[in-house]
PDB file of N, CA and C in Angstrom:
ATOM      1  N   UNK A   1     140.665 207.170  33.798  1.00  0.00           N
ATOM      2  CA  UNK A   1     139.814 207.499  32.648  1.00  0.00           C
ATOM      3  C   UNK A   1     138.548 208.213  33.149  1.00  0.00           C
ATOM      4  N   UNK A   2     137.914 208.868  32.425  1.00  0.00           N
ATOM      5  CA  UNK A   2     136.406 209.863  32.763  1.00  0.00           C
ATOM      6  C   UNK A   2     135.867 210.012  31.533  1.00  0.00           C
ATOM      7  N   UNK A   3     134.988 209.474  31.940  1.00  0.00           N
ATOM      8  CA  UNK A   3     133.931 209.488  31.014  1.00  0.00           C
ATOM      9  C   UNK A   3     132.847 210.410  31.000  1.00  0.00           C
ATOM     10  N   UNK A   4     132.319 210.605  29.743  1.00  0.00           N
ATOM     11  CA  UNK A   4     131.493 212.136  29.431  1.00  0.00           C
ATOM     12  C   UNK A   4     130.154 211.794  28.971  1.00  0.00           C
ATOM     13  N   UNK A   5     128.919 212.126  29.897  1.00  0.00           N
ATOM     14  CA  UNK A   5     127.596 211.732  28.725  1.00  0.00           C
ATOM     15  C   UNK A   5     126.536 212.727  28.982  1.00  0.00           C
ATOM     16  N   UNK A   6     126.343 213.563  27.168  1.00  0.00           N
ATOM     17  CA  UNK A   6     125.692 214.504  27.444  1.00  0.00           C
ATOM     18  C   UNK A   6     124.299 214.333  26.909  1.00  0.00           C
ATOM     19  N   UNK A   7     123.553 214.963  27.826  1.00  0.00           N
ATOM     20  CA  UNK A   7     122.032 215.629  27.629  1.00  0.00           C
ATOM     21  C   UNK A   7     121.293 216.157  27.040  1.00  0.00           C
ATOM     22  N   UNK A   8     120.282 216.552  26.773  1.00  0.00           N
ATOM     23  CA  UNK A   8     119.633 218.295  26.758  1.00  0.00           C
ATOM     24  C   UNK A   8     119.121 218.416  25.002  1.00  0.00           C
ATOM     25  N   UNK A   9     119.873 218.187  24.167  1.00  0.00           N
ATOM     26  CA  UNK A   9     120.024 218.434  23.005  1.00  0.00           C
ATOM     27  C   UNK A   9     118.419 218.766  22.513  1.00  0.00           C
ATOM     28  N   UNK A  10     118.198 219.029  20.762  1.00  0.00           N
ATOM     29  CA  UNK A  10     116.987 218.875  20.624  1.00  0.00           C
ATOM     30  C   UNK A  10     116.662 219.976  19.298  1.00  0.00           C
ATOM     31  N   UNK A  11     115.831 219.789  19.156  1.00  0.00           N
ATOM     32  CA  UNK A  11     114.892 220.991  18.265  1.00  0.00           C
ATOM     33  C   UNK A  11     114.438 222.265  18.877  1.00  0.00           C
ATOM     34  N   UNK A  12     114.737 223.277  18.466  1.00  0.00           N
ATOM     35  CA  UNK A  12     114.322 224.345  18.954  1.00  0.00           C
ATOM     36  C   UNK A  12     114.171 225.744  18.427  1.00  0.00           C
ATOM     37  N   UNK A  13     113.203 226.344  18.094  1.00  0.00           N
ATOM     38  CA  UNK A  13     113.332 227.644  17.415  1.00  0.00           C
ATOM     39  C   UNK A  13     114.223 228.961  17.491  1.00  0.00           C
ATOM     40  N   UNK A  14     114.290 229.640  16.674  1.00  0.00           N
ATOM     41  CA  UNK A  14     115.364 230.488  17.119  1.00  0.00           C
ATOM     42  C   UNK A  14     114.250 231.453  17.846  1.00  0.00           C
ATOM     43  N   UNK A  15     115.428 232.039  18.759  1.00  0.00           N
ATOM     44  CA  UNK A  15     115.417 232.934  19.976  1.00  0.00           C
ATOM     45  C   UNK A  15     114.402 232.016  21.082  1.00  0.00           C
ATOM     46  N   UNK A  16     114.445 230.805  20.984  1.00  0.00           N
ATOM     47  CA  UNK A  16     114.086 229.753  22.129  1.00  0.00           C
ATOM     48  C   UNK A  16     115.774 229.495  22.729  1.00  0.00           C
ATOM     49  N   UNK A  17     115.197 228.435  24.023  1.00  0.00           N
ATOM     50  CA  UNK A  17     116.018 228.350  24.978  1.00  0.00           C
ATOM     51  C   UNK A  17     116.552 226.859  24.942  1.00  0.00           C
ATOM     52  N   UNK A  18     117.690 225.795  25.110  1.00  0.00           N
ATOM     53  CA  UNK A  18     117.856 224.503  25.405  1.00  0.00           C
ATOM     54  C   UNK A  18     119.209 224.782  26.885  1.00  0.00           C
ATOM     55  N   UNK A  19     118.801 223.840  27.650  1.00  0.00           N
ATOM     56  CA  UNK A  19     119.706 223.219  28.880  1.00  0.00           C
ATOM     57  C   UNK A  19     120.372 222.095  28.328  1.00  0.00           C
ATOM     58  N   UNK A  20     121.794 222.228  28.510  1.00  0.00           N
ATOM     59  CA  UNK A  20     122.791 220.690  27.646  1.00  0.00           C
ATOM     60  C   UNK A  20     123.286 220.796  29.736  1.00  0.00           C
ATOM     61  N   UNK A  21     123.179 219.236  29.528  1.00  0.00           N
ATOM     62  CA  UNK A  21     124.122 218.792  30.798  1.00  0.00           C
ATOM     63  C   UNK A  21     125.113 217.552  30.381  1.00  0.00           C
ATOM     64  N   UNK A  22     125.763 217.923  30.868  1.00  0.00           N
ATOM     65  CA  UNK A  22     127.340 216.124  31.318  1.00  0.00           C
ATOM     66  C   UNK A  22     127.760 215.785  32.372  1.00  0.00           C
ATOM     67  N   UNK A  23     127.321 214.835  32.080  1.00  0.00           N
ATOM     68  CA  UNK A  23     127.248 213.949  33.397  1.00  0.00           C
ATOM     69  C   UNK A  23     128.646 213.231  33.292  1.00  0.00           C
ATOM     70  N   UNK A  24     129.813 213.511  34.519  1.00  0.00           N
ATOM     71  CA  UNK A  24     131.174 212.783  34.215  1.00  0.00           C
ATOM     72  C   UNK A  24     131.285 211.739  35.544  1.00  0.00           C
ATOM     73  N   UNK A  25     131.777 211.111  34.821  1.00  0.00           N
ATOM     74  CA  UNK A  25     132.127 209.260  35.906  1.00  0.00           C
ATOM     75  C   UNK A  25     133.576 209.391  35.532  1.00  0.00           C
ATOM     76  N   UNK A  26     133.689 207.649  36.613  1.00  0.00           N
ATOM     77  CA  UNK A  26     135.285 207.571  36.311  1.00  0.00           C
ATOM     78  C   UNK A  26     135.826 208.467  37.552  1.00  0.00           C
ATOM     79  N   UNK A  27     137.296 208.321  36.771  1.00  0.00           N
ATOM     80  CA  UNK A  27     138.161 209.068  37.735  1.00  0.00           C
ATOM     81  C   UNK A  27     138.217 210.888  37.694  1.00  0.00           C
ATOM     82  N   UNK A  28     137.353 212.015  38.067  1.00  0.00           N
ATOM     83  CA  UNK A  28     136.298 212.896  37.792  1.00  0.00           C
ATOM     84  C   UNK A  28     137.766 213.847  38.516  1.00  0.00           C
ATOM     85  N   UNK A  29     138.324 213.172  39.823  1.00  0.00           N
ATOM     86  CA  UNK A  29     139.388 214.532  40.321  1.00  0.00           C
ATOM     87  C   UNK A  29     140.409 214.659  39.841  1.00  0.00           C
ATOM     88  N   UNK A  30     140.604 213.431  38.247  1.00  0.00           N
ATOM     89  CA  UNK A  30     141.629 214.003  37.540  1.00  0.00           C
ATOM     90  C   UNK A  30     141.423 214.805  36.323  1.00  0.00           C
ATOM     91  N   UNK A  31     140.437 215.272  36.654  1.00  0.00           N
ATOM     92  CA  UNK A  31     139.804 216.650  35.848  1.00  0.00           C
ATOM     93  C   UNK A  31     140.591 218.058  36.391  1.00  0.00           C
ATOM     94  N   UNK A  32     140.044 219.402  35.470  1.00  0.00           N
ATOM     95  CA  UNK A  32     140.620 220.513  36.442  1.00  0.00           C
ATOM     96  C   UNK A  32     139.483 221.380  35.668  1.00  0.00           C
ATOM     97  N   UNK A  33     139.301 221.181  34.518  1.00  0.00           N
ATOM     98  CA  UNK A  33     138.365 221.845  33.647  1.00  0.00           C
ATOM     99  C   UNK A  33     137.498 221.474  32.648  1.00  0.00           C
ATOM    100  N   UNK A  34     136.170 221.638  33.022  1.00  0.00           N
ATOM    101  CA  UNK A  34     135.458 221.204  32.081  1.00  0.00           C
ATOM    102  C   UNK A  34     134.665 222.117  30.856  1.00  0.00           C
ATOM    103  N   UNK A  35     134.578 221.578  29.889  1.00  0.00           N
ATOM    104  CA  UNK A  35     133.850 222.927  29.073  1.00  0.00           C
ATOM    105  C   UNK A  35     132.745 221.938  27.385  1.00  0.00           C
ATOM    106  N   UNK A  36     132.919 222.904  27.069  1.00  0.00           N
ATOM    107  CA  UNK A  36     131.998 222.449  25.734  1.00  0.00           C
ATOM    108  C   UNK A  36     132.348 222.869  24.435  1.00  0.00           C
ATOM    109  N   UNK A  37     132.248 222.156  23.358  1.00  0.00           N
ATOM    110  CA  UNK A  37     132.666 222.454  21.878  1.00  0.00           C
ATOM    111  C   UNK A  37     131.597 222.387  20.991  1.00  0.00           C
ATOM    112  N   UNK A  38     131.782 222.498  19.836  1.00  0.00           N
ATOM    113  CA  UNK A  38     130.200 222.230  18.969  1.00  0.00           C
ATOM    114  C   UNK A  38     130.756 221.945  17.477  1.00  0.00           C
ATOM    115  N   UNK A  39     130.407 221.704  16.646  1.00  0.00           N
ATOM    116  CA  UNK A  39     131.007 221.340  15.742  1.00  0.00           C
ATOM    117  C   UNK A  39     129.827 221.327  14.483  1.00  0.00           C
ATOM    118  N   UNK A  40     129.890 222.281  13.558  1.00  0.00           N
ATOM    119  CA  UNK A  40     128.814 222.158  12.884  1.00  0.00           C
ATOM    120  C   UNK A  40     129.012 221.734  11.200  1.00  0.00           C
ATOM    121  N   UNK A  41     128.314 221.436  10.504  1.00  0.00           N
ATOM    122  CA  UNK A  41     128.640 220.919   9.124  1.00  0.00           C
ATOM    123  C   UNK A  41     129.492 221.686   8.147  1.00  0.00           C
ATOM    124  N   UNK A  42     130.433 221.242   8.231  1.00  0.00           N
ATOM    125  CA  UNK A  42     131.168 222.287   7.224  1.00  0.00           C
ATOM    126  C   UNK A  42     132.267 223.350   8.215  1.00  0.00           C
ATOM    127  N   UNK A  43     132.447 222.978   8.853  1.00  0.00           N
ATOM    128  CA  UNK A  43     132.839 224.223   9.839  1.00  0.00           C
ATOM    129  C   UNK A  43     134.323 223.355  11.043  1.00  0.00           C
ATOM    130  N   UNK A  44     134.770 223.886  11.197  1.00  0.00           N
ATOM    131  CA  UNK A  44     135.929 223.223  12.485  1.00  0.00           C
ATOM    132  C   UNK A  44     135.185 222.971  13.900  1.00  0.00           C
ATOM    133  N   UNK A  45     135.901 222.584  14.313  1.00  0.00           N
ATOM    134  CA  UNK A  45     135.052 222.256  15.818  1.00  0.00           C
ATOM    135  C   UNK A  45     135.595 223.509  16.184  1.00  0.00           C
ATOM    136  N   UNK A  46     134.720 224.203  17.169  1.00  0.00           N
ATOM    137  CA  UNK A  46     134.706 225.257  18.290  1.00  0.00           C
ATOM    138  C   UNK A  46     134.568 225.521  19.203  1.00  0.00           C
ATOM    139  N   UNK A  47     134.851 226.272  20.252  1.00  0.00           N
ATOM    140  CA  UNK A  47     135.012 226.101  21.521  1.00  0.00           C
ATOM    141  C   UNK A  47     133.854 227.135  22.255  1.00  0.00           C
ATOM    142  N   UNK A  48     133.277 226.988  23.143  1.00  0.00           N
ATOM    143  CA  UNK A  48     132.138 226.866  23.351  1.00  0.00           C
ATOM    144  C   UNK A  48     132.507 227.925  24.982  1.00  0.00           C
ATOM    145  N   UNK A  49     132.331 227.338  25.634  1.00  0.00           N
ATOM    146  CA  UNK A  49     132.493 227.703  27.382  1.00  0.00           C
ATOM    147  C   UNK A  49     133.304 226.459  27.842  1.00  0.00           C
ATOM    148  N   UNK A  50     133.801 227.372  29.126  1.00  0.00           N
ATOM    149  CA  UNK A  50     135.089 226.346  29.796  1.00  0.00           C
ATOM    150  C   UNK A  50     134.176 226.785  31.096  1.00  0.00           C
ATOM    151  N   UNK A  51     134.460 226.673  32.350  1.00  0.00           N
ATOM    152  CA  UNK A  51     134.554 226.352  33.619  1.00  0.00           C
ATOM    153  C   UNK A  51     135.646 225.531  34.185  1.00  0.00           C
ATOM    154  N   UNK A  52     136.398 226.250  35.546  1.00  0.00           N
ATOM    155  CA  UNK A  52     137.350 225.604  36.004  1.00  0.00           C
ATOM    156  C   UNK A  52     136.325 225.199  37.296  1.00  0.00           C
ATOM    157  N   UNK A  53     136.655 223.774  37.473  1.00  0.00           N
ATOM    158  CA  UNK A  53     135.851 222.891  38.447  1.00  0.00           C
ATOM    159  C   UNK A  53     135.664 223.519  40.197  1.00  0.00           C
ATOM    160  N   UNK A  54     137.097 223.971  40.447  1.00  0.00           N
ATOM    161  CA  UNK A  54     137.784 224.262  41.769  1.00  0.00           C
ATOM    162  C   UNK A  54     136.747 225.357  42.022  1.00  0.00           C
ATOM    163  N   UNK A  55     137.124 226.817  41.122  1.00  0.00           N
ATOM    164  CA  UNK A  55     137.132 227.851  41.508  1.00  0.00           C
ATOM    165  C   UNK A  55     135.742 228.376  40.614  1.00  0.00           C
ATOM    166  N   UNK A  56     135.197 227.986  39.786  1.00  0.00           N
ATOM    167  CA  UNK A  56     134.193 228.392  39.492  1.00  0.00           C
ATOM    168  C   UNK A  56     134.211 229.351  37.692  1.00  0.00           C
ATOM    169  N   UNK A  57     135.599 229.617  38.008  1.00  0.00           N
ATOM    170  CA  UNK A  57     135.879 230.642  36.895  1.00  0.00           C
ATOM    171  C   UNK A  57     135.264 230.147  35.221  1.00  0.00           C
ATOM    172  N   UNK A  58     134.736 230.775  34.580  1.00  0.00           N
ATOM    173  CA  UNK A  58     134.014 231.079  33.283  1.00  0.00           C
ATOM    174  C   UNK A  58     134.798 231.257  32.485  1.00  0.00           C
ATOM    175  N   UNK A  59     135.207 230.762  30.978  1.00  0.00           N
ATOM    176  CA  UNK A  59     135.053 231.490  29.596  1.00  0.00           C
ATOM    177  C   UNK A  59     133.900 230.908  28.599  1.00  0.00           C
ATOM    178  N   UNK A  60     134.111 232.072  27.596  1.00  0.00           N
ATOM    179  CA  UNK A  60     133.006 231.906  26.317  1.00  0.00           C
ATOM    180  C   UNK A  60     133.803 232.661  25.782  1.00  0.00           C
ATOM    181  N   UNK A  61     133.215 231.548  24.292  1.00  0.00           N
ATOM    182  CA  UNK A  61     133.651 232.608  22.718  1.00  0.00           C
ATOM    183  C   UNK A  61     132.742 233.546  22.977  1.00  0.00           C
ATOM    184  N   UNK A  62     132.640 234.634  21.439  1.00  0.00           N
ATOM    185  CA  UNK A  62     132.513 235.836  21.659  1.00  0.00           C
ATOM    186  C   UNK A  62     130.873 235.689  21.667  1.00  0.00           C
ATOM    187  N   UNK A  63     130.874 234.429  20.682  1.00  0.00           N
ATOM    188  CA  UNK A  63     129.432 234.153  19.742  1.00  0.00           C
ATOM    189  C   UNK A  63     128.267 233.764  21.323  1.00  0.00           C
ATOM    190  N   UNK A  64     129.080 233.595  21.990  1.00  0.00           N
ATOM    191  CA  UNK A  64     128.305 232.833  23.436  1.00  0.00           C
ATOM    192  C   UNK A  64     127.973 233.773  24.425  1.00  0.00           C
ATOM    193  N   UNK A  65     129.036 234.929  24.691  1.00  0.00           N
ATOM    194  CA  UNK A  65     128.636 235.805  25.520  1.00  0.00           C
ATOM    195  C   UNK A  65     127.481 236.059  25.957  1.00  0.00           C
ATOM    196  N   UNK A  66     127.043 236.580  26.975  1.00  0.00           N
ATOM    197  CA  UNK A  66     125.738 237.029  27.314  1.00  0.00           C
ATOM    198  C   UNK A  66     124.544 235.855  26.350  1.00  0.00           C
ATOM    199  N   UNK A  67     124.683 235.076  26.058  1.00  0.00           N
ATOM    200  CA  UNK A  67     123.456 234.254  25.813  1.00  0.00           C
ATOM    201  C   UNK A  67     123.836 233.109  26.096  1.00  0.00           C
ATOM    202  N   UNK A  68     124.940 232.122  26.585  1.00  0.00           N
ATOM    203  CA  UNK A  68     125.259 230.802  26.937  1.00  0.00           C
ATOM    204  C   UNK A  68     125.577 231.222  28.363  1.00  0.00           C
ATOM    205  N   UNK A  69     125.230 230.160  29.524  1.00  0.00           N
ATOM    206  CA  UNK A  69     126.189 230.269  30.889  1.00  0.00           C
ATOM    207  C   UNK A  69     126.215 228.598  30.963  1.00  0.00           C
ATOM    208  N   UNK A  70     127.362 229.280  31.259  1.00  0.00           N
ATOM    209  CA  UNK A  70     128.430 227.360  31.992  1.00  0.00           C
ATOM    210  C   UNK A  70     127.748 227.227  33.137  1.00  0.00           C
ATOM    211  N   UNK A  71     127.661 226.139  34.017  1.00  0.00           N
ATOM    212  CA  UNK A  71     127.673 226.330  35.110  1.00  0.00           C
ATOM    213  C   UNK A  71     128.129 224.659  35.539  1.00  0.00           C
ATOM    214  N   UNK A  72     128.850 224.214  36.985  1.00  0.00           N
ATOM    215  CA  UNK A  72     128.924 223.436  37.590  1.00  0.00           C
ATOM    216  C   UNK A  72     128.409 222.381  39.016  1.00  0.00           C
ATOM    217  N   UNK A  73     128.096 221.678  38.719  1.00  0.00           N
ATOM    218  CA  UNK A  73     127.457 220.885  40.276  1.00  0.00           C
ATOM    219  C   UNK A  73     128.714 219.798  40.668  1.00  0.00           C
ATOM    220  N   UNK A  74     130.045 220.409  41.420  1.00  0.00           N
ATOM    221  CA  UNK A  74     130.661 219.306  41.995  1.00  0.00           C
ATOM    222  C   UNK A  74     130.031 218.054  42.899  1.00  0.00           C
ATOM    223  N   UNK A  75     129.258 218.171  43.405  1.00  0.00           N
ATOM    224  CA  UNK A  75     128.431 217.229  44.399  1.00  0.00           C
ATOM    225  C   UNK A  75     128.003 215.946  43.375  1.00  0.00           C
ATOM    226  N   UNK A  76     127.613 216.595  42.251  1.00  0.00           N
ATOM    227  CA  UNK A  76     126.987 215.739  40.917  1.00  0.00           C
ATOM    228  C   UNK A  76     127.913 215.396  39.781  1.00  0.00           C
ATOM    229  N   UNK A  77     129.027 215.959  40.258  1.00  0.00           N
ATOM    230  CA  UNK A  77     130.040 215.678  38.496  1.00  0.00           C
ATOM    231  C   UNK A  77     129.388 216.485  37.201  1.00  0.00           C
ATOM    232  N   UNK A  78     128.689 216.981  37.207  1.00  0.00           N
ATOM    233  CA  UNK A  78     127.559 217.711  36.671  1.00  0.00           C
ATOM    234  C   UNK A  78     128.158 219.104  35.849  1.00  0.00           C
ATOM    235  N   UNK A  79     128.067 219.593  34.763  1.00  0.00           N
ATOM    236  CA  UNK A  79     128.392 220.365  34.043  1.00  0.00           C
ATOM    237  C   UNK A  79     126.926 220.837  33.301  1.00  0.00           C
ATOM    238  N   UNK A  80     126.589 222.700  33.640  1.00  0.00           N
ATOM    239  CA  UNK A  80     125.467 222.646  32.546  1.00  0.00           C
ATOM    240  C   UNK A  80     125.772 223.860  31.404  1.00  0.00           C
ATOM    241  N   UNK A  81     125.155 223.529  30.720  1.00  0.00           N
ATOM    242  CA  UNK A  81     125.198 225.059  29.493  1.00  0.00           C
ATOM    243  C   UNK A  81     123.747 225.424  29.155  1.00  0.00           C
ATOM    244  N   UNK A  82     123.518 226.367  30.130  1.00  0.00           N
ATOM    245  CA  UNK A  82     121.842 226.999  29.084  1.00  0.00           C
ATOM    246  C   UNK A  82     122.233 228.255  28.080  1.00  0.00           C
ATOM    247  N   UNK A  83     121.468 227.772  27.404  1.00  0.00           N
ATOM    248  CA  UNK A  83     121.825 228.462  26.036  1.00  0.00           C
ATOM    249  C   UNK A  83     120.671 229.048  25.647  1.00  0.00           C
ATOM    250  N   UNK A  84     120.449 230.364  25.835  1.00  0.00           N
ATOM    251  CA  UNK A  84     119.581 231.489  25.513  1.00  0.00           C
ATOM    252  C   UNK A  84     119.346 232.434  24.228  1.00  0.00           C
ATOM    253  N   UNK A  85     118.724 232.805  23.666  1.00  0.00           N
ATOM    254  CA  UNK A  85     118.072 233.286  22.808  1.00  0.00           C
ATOM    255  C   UNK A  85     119.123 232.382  21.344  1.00  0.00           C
ATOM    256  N   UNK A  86     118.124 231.354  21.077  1.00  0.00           N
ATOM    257  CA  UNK A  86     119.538 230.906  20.235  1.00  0.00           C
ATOM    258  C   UNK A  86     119.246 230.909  18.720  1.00  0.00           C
ATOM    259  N   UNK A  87     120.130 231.065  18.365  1.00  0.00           N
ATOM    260  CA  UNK A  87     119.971 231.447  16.077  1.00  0.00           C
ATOM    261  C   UNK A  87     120.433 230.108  15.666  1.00  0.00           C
ATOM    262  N   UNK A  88     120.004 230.431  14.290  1.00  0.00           N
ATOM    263  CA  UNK A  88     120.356 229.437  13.034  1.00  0.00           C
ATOM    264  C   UNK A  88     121.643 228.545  13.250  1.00  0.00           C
ATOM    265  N   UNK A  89     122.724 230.051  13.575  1.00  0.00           N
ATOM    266  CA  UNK A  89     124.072 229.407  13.491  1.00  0.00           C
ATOM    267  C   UNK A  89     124.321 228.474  14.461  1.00  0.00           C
ATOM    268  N   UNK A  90     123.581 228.424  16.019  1.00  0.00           N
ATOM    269  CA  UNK A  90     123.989 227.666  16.345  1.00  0.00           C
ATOM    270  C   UNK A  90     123.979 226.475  16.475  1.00  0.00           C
ATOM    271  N   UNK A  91     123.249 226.172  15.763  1.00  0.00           N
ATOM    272  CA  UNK A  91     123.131 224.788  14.999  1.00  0.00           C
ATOM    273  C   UNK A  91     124.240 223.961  15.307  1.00  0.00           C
ATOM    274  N   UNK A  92     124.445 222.585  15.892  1.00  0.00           N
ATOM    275  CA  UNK A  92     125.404 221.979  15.868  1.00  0.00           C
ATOM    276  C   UNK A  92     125.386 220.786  16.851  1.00  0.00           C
ATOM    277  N   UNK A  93     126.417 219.848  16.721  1.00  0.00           N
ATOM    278  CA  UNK A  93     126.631 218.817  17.818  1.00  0.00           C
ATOM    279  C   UNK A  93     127.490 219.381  18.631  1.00  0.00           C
ATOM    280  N   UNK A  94     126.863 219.241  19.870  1.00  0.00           N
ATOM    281  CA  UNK A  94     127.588 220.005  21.156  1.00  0.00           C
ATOM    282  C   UNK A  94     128.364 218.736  21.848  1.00  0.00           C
ATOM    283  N   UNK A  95     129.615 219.001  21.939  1.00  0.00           N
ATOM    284  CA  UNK A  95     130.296 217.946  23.118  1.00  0.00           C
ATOM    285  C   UNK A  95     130.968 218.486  24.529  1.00  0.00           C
ATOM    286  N   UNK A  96     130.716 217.712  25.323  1.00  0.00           N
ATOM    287  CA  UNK A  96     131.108 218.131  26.700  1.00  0.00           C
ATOM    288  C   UNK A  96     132.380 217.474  26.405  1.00  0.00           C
ATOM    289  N   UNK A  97     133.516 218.486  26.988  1.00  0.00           N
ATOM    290  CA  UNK A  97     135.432 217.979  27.094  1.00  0.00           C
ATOM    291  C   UNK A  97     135.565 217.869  28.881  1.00  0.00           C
ATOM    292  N   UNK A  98     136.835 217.574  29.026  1.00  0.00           N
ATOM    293  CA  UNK A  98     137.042 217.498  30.226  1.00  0.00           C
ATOM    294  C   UNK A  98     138.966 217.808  29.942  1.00  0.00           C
ATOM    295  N   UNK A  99     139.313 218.663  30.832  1.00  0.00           N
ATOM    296  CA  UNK A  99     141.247 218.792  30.871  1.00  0.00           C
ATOM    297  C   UNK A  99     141.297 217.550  31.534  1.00  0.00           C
ATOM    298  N   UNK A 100     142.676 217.025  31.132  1.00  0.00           N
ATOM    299  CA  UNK A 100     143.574 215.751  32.360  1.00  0.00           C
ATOM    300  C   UNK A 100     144.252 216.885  33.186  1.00  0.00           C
ATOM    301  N   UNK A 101     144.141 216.961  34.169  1.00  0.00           N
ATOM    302  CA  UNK A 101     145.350 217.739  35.007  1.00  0.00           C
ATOM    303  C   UNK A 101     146.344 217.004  35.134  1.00  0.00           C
ATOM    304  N   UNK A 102     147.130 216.114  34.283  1.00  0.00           N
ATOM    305  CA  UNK A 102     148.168 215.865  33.969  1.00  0.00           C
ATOM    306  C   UNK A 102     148.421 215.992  32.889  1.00  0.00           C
ATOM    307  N   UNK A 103     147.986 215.727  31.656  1.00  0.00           N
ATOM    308  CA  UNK A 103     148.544 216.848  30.509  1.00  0.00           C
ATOM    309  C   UNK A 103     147.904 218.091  30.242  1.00  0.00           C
ATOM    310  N   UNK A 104     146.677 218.734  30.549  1.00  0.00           N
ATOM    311  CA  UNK A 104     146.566 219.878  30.659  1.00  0.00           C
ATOM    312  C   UNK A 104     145.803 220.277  29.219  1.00  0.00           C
ATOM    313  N   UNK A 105     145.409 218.889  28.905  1.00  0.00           N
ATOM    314  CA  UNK A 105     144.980 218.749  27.159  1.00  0.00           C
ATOM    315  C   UNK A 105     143.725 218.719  27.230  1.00  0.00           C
ATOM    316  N   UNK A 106     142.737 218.818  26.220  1.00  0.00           N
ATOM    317  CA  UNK A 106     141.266 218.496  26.606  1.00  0.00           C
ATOM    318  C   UNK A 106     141.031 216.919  26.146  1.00  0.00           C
ATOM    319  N   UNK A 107     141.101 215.772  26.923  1.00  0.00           N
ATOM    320  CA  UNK A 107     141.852 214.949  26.785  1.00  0.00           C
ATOM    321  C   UNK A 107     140.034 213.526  26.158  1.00  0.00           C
ATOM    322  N   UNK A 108     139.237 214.192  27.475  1.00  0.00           N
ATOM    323  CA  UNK A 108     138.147 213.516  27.332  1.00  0.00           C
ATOM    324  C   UNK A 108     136.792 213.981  26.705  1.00  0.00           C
ATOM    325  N   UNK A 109     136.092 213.247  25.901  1.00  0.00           N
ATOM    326  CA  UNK A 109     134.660 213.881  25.522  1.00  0.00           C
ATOM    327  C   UNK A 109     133.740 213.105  25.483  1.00  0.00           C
ATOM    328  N   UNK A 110     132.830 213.696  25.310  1.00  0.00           N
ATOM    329  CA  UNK A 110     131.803 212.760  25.153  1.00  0.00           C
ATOM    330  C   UNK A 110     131.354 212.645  23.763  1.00  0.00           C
ATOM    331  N   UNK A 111     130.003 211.948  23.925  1.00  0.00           N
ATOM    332  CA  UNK A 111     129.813 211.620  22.254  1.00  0.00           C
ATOM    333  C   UNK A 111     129.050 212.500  21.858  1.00  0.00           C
ATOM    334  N   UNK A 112     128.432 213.479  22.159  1.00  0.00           N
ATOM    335  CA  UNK A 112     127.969 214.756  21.458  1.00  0.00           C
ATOM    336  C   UNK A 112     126.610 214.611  21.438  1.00  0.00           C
ATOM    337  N   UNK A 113     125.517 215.939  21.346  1.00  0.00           N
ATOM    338  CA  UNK A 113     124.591 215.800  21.775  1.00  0.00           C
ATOM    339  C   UNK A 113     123.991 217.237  20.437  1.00  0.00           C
ATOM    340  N   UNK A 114     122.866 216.802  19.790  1.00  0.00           N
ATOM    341  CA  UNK A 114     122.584 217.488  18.371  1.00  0.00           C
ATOM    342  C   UNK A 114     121.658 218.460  19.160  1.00  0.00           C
ATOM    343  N   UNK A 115     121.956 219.651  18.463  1.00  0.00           N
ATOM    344  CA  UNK A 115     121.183 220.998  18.898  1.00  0.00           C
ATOM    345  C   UNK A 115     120.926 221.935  17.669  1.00  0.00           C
ATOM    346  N   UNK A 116     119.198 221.710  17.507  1.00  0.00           N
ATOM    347  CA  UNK A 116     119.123 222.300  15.881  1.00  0.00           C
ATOM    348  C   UNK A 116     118.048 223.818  16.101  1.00  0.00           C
ATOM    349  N   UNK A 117     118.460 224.648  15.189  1.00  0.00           N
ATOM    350  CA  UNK A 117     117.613 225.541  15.712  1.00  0.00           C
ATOM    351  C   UNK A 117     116.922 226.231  14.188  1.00  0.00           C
ATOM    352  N   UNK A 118     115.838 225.728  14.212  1.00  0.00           N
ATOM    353  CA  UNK A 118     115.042 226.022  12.955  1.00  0.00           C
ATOM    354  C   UNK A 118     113.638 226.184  13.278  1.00  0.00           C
ATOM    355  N   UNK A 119     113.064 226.966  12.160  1.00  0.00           N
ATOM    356  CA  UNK A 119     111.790 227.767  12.515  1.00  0.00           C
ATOM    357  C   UNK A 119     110.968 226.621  11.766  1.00  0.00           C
TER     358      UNK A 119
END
């Protein structure tokens, strides 16, 4: 099992900046990929940025490009997302996931961390 507990969250104006971190315990090398979702009122959950643990490799939705970066601290179990110049929309509860590299599912999360962005 691995467990997920995230950080960072908060109030913040638009085109301000927030750092989300997750901190993962547990059994951490039966991970392969970690990433982030958000989920806002009214809306489906969405997928955010991935990072593969090993190799370093990046995705983002489109909405994230050039203003979110993933980043990883294996030494720390450590997952971060700074999130740059940020709007209205992104408003939301952010959760850190984790893959099982045995089903290949996004299997673990955490309990989510509120990120509001109002003037």
């Amino acid at each position: 099992q691995v467990q997920l507990v995230e950080s960072g969250g908060g109030l913040v104006q638009p085109g301000g900046s927030l750092r989300l971190s997750c901190a993962a315990s547990g059994r951490t090398f039966s991970t392969s990929t970690m990433g982030w979702f958000r989920l806002a009122p009214g809306k489906e959950r969405e997928f955010v940025a991935s990072i593969i643990m090993s190799t370093g490799n990046t995705g983002y939705t489109d909405s994230a490009k050039g203003r979110f970066t993933i980043s990883r601290d294996n030494a720390k179990n450590m997952v971060n997302l700074q999130m740059n110049s940020l709007k209205h929309e992104d408003t939301a509860v952010y959760y850190c996931a984790a893959v099982s590299s045995s089903t290949r599912k996004w299997d673990y999360w955490g309990q989510g961390t509120q990120v509001t962005v109002s003037s």
